[in-house]
Protein backbone atom coordinates (compact mmCIF):
# COMPACT_ATOMS: atom_id res chain seq x y z
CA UNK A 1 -36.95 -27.77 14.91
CA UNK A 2 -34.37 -25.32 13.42
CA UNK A 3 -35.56 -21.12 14.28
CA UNK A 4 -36.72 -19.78 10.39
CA UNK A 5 -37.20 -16.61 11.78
CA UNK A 6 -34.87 -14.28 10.24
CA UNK A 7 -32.30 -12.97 12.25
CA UNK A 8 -30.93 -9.69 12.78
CA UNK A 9 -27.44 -8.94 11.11
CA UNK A 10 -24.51 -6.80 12.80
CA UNK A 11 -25.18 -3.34 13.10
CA UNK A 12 -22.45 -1.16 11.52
CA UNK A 13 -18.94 -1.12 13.42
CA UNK A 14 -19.35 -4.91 15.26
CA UNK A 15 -16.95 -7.42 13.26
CA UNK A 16 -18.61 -10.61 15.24
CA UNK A 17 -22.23 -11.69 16.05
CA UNK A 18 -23.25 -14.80 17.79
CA UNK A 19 -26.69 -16.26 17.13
CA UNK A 20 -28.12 -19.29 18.18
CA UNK A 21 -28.87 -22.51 16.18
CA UNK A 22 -29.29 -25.96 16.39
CA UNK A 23 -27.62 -28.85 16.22
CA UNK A 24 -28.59 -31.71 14.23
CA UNK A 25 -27.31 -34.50 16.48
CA UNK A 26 -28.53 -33.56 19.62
CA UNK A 27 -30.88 -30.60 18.65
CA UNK A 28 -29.58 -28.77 21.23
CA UNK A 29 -28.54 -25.53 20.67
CA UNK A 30 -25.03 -23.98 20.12
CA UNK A 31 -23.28 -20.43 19.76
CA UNK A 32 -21.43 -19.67 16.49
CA UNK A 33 -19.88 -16.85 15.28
CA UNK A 34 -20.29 -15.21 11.96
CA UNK A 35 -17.04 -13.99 10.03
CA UNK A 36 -18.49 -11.08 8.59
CA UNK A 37 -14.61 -9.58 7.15
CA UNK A 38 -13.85 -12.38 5.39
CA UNK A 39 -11.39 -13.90 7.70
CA UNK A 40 -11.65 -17.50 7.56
CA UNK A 41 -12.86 -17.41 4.27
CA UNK A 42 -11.27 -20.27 2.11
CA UNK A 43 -10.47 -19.09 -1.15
CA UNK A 44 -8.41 -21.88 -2.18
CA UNK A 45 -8.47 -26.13 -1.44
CA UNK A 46 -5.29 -28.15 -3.05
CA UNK A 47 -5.85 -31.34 -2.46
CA UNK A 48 -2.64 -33.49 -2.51
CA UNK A 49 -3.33 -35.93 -4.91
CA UNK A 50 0.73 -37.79 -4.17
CA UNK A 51 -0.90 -38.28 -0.70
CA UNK A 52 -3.75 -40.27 -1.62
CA UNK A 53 -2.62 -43.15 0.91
CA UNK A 54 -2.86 -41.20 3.58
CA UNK A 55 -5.53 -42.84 5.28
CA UNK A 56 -2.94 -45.86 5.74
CA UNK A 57 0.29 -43.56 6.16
CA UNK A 58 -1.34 -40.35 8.51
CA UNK A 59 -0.89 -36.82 7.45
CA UNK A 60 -2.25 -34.44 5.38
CA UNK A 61 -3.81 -34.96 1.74
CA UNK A 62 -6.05 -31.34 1.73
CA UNK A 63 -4.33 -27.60 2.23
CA UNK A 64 -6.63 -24.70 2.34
CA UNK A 65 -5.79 -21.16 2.16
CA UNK A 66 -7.22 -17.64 2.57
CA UNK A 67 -8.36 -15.27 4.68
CA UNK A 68 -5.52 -13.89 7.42
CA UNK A 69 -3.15 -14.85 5.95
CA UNK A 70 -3.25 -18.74 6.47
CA UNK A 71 -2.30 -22.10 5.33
CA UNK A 72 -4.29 -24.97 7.18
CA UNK A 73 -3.16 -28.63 6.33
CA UNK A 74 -6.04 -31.75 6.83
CA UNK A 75 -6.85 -35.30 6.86
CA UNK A 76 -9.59 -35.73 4.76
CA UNK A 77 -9.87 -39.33 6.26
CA UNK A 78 -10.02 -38.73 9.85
CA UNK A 79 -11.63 -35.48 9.40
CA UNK A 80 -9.30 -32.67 11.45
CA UNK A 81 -7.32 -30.18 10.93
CA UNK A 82 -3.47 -31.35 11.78
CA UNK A 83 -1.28 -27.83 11.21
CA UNK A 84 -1.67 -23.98 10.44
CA UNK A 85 0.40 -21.58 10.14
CA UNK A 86 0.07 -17.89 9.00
CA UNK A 87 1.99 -17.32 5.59
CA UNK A 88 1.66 -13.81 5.19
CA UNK A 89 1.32 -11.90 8.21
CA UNK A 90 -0.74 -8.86 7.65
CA UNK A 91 -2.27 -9.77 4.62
CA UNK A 92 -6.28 -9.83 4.16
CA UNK A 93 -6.33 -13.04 1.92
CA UNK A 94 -3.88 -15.29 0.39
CA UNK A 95 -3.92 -17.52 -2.53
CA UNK A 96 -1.70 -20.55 -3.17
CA UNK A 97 -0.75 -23.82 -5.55
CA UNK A 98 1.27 -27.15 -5.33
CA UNK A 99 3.73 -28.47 -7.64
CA UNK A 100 2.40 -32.01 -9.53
CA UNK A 101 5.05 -33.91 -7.00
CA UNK A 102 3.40 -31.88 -3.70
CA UNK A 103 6.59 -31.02 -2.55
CA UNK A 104 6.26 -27.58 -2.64
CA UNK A 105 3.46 -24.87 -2.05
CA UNK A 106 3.68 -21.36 -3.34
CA UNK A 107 1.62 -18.77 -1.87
CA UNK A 108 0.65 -15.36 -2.46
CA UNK A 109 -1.08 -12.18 -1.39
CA UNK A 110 -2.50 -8.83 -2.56
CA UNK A 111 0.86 -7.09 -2.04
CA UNK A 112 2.56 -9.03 -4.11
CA UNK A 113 4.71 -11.22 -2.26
CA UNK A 114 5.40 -14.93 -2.94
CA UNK A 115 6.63 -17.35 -0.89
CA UNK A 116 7.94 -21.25 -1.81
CA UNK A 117 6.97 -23.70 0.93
CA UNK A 118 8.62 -27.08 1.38
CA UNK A 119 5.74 -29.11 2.48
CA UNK A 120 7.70 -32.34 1.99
């Protein structure tokens, strides 16, 4: 049975909070933690539409991109994440785009800087 009770939010000054809840397969219970700042908030999926036959080939056919400055690359087909990397050091959130071809990935962030990945 999953806990409706509500719960208690941070109090002012805590960035992270961990709360109980349960797990469907084994209705157990596990510890998350909630990203109150916005830090691994996604604010942008590509997915790599030249890549499609990745599920025969291996590698990545999704990149996602946002909060902390990060680009995170994933098989859709096996379900993982397979690299990361931080783009723009410093910066809250980033967005980004491909090219049609995927070969390249721009970036960007709030300060204004750009950046031209070769994600071939």
């Amino acid at each position: 049975k999953l806990d409706t009770k509500p719960q208690k939010l941070l109090s002012a000054g805590r960035s992270h909070s961990t709360h109980p809840v349960a797990d469907q397969s084994t209705m157990g219970v596990r510890n998350f933690e909630i990203d109150t700042e916005g830090k691994n908030a996604v604010m942008r999926l590509c997915f790599l539409k030249v890549r499609k036959n990745t599920a025969v080939t291996g590698g990545a056919n999704l990149v996602s991109c946002g909060g902390s400055g990060y680009v995170r690359f994933w098989d859709i087909y096996k379900k993982q994440l397979l690299a990361e990397f931080l783009a723009h050091s410093g910066a809250g959130t980033i967005i980004m785009s491909t090219d049609k071809m995927n070969r390249y990935l721009t970036t960007g962030d709030l300060d204004g800087w750009l950046k031209i990945w070769n994600i071939e």
